[in-house]
N, C-alpha and C. Protein backbone atom coordinates (compact mmCIF):
# COMPACT_ATOMS: atom_id res chain seq x y z
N UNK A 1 -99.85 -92.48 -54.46
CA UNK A 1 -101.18 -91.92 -54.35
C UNK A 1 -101.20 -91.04 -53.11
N UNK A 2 -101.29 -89.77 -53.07
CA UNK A 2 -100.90 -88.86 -51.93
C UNK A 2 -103.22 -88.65 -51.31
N UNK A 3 -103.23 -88.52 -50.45
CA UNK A 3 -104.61 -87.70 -50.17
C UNK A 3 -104.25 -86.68 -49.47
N UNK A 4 -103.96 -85.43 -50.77
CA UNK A 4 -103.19 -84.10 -49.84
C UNK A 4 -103.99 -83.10 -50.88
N UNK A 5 -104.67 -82.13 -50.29
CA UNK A 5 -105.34 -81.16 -50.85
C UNK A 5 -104.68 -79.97 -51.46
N UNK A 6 -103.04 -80.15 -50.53
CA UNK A 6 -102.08 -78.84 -51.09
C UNK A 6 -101.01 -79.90 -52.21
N UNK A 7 -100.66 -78.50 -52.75
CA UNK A 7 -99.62 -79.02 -53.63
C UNK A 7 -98.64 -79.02 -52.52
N UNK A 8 -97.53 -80.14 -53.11
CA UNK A 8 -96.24 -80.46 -52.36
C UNK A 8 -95.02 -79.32 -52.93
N UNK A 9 -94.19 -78.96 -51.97
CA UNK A 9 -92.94 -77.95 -51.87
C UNK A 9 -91.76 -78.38 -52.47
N UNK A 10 -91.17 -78.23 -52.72
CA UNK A 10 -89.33 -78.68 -52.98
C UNK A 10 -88.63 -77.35 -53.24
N UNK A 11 -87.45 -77.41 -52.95
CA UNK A 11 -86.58 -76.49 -52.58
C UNK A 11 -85.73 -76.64 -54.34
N UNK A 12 -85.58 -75.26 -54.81
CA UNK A 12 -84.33 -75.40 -55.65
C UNK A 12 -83.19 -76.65 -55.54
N UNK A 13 -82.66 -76.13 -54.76
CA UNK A 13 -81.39 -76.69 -53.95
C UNK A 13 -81.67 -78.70 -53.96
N UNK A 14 -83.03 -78.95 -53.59
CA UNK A 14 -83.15 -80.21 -53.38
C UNK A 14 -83.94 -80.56 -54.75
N UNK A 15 -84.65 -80.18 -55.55
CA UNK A 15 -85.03 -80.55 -57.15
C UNK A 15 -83.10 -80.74 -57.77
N UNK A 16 -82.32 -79.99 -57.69
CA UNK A 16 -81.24 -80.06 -58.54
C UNK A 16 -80.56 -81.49 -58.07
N UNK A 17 -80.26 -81.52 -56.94
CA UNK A 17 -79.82 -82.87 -56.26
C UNK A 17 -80.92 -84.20 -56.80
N UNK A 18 -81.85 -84.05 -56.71
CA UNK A 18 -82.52 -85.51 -56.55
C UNK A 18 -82.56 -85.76 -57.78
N UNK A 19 -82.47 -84.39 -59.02
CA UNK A 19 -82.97 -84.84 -60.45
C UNK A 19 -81.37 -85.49 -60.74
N UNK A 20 -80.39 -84.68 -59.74
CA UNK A 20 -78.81 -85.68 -60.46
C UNK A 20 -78.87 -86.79 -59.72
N UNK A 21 -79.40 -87.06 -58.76
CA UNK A 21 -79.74 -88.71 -58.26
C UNK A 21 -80.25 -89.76 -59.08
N UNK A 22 -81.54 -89.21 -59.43
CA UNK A 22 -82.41 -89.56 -60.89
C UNK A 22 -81.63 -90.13 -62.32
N UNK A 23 -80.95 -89.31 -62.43
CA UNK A 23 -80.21 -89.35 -63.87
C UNK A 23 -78.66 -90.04 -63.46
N UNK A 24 -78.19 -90.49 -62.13
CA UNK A 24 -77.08 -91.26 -61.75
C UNK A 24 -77.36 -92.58 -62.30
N UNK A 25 -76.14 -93.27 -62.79
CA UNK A 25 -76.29 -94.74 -63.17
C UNK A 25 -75.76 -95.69 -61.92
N UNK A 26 -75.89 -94.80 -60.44
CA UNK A 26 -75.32 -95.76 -59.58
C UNK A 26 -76.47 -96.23 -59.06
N UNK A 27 -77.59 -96.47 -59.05
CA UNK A 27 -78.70 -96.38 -57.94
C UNK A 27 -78.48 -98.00 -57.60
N UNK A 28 -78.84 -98.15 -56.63
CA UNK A 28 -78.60 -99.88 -56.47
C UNK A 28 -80.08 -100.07 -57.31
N UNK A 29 -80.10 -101.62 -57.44
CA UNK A 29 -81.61 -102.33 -58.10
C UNK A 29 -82.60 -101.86 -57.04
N UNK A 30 -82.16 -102.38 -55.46
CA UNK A 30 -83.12 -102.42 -54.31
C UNK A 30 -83.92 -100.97 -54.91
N UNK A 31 -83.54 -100.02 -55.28
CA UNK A 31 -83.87 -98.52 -55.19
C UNK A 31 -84.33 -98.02 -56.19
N UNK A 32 -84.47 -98.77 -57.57
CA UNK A 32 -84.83 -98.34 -58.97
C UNK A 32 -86.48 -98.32 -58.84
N UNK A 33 -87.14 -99.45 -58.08
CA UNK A 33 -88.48 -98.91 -58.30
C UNK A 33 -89.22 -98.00 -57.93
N UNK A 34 -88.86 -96.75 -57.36
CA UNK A 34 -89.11 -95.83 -56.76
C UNK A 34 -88.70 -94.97 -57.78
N UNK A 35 -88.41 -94.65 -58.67
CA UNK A 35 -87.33 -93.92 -59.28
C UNK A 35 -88.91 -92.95 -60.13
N UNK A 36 -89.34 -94.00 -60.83
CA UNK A 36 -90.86 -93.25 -61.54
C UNK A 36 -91.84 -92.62 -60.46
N UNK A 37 -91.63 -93.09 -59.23
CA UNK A 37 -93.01 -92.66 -58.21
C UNK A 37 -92.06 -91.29 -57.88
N UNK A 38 -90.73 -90.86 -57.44
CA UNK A 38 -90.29 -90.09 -57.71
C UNK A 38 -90.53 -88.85 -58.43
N UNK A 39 -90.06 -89.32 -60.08
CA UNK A 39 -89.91 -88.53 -60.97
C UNK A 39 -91.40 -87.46 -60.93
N UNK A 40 -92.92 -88.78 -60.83
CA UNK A 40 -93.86 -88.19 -60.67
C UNK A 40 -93.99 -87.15 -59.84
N UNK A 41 -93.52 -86.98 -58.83
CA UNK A 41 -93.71 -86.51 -57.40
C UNK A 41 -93.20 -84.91 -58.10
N UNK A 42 -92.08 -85.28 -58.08
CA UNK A 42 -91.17 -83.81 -58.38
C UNK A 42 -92.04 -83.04 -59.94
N UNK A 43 -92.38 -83.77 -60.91
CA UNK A 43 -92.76 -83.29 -61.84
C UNK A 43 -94.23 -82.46 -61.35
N UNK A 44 -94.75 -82.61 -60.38
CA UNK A 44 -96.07 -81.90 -59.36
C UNK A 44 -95.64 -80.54 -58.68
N UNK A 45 -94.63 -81.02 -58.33
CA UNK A 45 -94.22 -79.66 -57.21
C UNK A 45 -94.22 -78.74 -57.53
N UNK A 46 -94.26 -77.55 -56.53
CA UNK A 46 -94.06 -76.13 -56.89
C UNK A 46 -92.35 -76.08 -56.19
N UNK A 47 -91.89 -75.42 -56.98
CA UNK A 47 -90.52 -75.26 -56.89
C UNK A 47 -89.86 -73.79 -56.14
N UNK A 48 -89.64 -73.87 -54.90
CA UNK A 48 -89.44 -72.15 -54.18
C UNK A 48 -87.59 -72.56 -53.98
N UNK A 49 -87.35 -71.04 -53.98
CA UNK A 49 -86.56 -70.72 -53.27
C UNK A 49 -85.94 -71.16 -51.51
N UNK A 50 -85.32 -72.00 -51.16
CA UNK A 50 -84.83 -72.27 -49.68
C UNK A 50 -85.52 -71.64 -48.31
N UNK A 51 -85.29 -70.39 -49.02
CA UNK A 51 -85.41 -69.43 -47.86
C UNK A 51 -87.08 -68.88 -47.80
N UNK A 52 -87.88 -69.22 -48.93
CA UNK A 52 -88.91 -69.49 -48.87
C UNK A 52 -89.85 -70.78 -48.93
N UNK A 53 -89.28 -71.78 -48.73
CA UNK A 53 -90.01 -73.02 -48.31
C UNK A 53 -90.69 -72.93 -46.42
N UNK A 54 -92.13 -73.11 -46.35
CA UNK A 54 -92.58 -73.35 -45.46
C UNK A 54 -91.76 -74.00 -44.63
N UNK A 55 -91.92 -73.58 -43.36
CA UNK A 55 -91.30 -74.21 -42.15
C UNK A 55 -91.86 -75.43 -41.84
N UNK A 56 -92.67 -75.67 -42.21
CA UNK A 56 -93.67 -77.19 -41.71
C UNK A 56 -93.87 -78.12 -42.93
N UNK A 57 -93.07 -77.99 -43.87
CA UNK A 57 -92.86 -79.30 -45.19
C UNK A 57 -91.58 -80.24 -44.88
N UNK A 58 -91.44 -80.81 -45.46
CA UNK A 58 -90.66 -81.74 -45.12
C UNK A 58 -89.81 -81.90 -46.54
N UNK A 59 -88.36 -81.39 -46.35
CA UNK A 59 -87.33 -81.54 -47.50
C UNK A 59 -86.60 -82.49 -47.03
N UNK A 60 -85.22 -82.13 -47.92
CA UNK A 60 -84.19 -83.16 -47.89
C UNK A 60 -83.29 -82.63 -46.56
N UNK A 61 -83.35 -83.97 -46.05
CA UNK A 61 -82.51 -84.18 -44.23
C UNK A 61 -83.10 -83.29 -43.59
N UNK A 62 -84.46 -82.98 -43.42
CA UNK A 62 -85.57 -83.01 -42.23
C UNK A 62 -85.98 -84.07 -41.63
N UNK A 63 -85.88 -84.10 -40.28
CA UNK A 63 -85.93 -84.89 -39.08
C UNK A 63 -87.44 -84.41 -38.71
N UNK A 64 -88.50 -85.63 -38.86
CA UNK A 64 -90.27 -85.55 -38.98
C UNK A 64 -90.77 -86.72 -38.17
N UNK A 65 -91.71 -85.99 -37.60
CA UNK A 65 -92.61 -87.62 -37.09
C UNK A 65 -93.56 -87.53 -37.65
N UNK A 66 -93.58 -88.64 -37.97
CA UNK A 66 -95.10 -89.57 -38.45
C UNK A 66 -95.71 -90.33 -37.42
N UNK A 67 -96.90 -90.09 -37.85
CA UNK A 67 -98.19 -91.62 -37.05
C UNK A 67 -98.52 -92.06 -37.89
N UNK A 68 -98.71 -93.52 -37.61
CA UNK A 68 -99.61 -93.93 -38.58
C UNK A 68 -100.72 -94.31 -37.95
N UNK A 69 -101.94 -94.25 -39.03
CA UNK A 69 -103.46 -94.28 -38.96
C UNK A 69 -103.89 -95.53 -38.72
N UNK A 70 -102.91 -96.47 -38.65
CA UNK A 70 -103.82 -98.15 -38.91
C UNK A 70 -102.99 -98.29 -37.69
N UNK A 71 -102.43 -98.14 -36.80
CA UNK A 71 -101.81 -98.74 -35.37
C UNK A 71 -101.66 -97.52 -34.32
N UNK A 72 -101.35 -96.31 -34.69
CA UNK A 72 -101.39 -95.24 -33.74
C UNK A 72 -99.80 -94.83 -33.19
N UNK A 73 -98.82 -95.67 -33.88
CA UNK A 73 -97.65 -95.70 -33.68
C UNK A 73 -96.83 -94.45 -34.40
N UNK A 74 -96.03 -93.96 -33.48
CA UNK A 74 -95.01 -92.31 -34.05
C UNK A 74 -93.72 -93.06 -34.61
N UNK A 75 -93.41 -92.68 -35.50
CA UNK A 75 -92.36 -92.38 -35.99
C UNK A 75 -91.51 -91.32 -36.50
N UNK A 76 -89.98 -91.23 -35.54
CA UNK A 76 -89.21 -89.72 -35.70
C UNK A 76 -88.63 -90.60 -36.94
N UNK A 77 -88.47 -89.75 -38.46
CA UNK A 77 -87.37 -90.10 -39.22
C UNK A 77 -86.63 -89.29 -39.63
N UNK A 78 -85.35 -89.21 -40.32
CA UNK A 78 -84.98 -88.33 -41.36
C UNK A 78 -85.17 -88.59 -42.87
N UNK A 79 -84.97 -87.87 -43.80
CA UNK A 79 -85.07 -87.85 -44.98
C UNK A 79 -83.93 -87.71 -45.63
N UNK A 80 -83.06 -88.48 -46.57
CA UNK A 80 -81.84 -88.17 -46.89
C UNK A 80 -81.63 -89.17 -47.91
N UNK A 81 -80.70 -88.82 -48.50
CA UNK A 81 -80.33 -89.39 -49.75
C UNK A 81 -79.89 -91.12 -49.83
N UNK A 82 -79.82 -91.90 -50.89
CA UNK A 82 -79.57 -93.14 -50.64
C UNK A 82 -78.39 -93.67 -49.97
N UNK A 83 -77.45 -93.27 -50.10
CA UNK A 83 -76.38 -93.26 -49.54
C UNK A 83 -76.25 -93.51 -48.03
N UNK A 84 -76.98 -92.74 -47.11
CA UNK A 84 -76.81 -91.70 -45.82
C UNK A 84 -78.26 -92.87 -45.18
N UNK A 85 -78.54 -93.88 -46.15
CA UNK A 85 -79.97 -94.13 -45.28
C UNK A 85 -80.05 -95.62 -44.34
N UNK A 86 -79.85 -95.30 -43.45
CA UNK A 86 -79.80 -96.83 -42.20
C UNK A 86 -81.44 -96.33 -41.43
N UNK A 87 -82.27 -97.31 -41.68
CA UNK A 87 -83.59 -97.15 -41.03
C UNK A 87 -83.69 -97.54 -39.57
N UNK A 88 -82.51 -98.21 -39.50
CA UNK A 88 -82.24 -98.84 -37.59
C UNK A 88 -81.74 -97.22 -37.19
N UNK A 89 -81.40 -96.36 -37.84
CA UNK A 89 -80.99 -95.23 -36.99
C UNK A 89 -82.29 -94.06 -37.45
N UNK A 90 -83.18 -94.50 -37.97
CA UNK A 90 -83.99 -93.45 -38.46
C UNK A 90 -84.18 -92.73 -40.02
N UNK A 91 -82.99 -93.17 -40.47
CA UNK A 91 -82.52 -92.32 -41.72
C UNK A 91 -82.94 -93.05 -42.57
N UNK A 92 -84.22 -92.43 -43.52
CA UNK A 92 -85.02 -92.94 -44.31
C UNK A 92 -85.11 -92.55 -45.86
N UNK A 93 -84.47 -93.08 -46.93
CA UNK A 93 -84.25 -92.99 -48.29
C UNK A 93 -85.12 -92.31 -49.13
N UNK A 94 -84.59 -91.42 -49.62
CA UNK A 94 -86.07 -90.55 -50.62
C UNK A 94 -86.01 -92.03 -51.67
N UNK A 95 -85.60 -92.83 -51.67
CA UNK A 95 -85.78 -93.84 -52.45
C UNK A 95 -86.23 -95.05 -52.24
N UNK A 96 -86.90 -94.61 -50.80
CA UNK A 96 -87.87 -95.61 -50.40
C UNK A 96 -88.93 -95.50 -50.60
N UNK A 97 -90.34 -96.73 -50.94
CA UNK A 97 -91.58 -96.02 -50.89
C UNK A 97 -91.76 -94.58 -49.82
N UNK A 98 -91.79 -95.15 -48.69
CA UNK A 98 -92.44 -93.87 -47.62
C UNK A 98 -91.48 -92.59 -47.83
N UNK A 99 -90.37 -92.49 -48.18
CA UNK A 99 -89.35 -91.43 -48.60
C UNK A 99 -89.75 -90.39 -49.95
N UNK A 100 -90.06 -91.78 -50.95
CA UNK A 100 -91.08 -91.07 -51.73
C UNK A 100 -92.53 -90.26 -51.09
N UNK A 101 -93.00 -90.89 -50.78
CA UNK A 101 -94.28 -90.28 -49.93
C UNK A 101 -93.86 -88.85 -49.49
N UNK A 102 -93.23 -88.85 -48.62
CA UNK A 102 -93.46 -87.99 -47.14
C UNK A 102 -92.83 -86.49 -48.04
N UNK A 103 -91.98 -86.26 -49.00
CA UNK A 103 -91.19 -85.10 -49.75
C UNK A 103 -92.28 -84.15 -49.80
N UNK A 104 -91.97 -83.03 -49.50
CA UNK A 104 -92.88 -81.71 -49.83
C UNK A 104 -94.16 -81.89 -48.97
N UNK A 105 -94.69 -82.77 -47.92
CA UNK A 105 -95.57 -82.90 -47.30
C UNK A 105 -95.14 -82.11 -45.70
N UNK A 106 -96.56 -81.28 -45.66
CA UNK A 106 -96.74 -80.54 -44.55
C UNK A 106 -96.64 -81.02 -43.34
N UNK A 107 -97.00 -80.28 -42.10
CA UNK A 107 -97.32 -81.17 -40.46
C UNK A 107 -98.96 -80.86 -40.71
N UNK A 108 -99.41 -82.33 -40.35
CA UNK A 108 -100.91 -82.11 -40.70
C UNK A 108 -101.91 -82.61 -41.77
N UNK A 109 -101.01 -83.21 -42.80
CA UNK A 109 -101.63 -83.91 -44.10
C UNK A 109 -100.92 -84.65 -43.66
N UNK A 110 -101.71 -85.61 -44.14
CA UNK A 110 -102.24 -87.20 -44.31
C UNK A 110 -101.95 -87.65 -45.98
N UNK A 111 -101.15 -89.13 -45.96
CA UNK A 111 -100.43 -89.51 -46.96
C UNK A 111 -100.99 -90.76 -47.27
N UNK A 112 -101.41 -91.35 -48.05
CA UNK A 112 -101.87 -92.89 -48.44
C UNK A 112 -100.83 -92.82 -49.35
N UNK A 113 -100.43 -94.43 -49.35
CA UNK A 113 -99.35 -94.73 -50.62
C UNK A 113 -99.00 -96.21 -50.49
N UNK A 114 -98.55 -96.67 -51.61
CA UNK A 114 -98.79 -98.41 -51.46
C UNK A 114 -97.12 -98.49 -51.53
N UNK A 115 -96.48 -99.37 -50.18
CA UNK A 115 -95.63 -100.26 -49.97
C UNK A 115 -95.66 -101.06 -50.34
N UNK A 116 -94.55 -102.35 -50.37
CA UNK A 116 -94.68 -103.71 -50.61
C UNK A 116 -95.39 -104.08 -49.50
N UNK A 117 -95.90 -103.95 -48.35
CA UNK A 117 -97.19 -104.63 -47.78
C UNK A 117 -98.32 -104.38 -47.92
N UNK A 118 -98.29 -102.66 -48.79
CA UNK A 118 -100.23 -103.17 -49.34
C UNK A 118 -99.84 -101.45 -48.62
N UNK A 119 -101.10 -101.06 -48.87
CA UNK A 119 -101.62 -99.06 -48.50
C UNK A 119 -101.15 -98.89 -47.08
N UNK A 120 -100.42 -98.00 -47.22
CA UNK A 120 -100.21 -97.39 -45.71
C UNK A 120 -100.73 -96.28 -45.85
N UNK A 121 -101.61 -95.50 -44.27
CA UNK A 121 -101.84 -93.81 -44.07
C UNK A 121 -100.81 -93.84 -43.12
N UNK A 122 -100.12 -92.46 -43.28
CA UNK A 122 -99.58 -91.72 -42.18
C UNK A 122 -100.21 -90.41 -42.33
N UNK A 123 -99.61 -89.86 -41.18
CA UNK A 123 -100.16 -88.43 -40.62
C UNK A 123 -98.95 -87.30 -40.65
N UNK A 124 -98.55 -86.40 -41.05
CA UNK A 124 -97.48 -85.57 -40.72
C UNK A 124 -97.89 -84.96 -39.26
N UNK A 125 -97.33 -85.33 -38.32
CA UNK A 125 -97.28 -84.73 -36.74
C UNK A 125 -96.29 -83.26 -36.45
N UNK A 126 -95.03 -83.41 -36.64
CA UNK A 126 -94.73 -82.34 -36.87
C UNK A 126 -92.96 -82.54 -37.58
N UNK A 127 -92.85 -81.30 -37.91
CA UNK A 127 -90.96 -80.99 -38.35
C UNK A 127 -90.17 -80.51 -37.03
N UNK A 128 -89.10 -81.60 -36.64
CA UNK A 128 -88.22 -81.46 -35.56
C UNK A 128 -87.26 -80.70 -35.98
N UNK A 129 -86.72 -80.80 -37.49
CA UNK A 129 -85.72 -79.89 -37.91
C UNK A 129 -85.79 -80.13 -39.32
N UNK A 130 -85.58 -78.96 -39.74
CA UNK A 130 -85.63 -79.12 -41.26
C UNK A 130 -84.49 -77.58 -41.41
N UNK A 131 -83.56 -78.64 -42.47
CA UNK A 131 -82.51 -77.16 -42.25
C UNK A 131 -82.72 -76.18 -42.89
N UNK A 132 -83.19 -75.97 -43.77
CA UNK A 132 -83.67 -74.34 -44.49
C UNK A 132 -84.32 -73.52 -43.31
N UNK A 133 -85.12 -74.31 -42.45
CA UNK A 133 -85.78 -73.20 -41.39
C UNK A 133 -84.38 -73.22 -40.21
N UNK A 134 -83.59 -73.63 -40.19
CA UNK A 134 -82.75 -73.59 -39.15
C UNK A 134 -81.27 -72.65 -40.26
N UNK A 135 -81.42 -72.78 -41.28
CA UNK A 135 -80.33 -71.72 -41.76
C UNK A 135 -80.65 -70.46 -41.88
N UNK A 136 -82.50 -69.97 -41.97
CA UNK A 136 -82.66 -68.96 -41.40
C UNK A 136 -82.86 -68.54 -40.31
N UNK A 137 -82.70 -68.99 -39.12
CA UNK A 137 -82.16 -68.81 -37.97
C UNK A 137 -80.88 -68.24 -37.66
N UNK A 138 -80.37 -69.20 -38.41
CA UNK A 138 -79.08 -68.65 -38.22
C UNK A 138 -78.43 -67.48 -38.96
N UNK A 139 -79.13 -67.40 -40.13
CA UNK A 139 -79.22 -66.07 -40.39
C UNK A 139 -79.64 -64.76 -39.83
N UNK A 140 -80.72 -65.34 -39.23
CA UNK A 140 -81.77 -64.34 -38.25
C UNK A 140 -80.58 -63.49 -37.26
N UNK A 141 -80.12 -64.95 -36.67
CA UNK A 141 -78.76 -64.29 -35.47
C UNK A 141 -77.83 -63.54 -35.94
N UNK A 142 -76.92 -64.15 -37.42
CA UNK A 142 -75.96 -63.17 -37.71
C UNK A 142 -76.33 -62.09 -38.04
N UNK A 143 -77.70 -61.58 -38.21
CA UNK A 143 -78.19 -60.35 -38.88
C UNK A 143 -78.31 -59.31 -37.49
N UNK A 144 -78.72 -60.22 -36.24
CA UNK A 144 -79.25 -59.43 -35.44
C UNK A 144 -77.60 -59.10 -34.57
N UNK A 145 -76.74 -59.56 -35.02
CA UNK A 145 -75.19 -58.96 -34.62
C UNK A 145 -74.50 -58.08 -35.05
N UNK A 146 -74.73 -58.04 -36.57
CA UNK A 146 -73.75 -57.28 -37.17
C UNK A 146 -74.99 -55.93 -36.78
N UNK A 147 -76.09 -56.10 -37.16
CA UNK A 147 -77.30 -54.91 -36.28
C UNK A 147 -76.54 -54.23 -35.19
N UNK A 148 -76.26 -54.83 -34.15
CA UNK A 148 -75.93 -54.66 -32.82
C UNK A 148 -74.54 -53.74 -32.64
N UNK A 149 -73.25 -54.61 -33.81
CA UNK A 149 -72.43 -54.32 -33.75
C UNK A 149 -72.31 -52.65 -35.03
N UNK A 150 -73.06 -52.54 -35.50
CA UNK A 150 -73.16 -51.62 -36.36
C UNK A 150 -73.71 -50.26 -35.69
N UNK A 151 -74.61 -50.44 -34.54
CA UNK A 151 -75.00 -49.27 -33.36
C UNK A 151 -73.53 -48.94 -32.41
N UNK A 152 -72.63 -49.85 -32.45
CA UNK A 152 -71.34 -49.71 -31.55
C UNK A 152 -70.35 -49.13 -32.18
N UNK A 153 -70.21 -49.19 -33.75
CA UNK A 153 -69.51 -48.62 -34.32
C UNK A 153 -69.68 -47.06 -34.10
């Protein structure tokens, strides 16, 4: 149950991955009930291009803090696949409830969604890194070189 007034984002690149996650027969049990809150999620989205996904959504292996609304407490996480996910280090499962949650959500909307302890709100605070905005960066730079080096020629 999202309380988000925008539609949620997903990247090409990360719809193709999660739907072959989806359709994998490895998922552990711990991770199958998420699988429909999922499917829902993605079947909502608007689907962009990488290089046009907002800088302030939250994809796959963006590093985000959350608050939450019922204690006031931040949380930095990442977002990443089941595999890659240890929550003692931060790294938080799109195949977790809150993993489900937080996908395609902005800095600034506010998320309700039921855990196994009952409704949680969080808050999107902000995106520490999210790599589509950091591969156009780095694009940004190689562009502004070969620029540079193209006046020297």
């Amino acid at each position: 149950m999202r309380e988000n007034r925008s539609p949620i984002y997903i990247t090409h690149e990360d719809m193709k991955k999660l739907k072959a996650l989806l359709s994998s027969a490895t998922i552990p049990e711990r991770d199958r009930e998420c699988i429909a809150e999922l499917e829902e999620e993605l079947d909502k989205a608007i689907i962009v291009d990488s290089k046009d996904i907002p800088r302030q959504v939250i994809t796959m292996n963006s590093k985000f803090c959350l608050r939450s609304l019922e204690d006031n407490k931040l949380h930095v996480l990442t977002l990443v696949y089941p595999h890659e996910a240890d929550i003692s280090k931060g790294n938080l499962s799109i195949l977790a409830p809150v993993g489900v949650a937080v996908i395609g959500y902005r800095v600034c909307d506010i998320i309700e969604w039921e855990v196994p302890k009952g409704a949680i709100r969080l808050r999107v605070e902000s995106i520490i890194y999210q790599p589509e905005a950091d591969l156009q960066k780095q694009k940004g730079s190689q562009k502004d070189v070969s620029d540079k080096e193209s006046l020297i020629a």
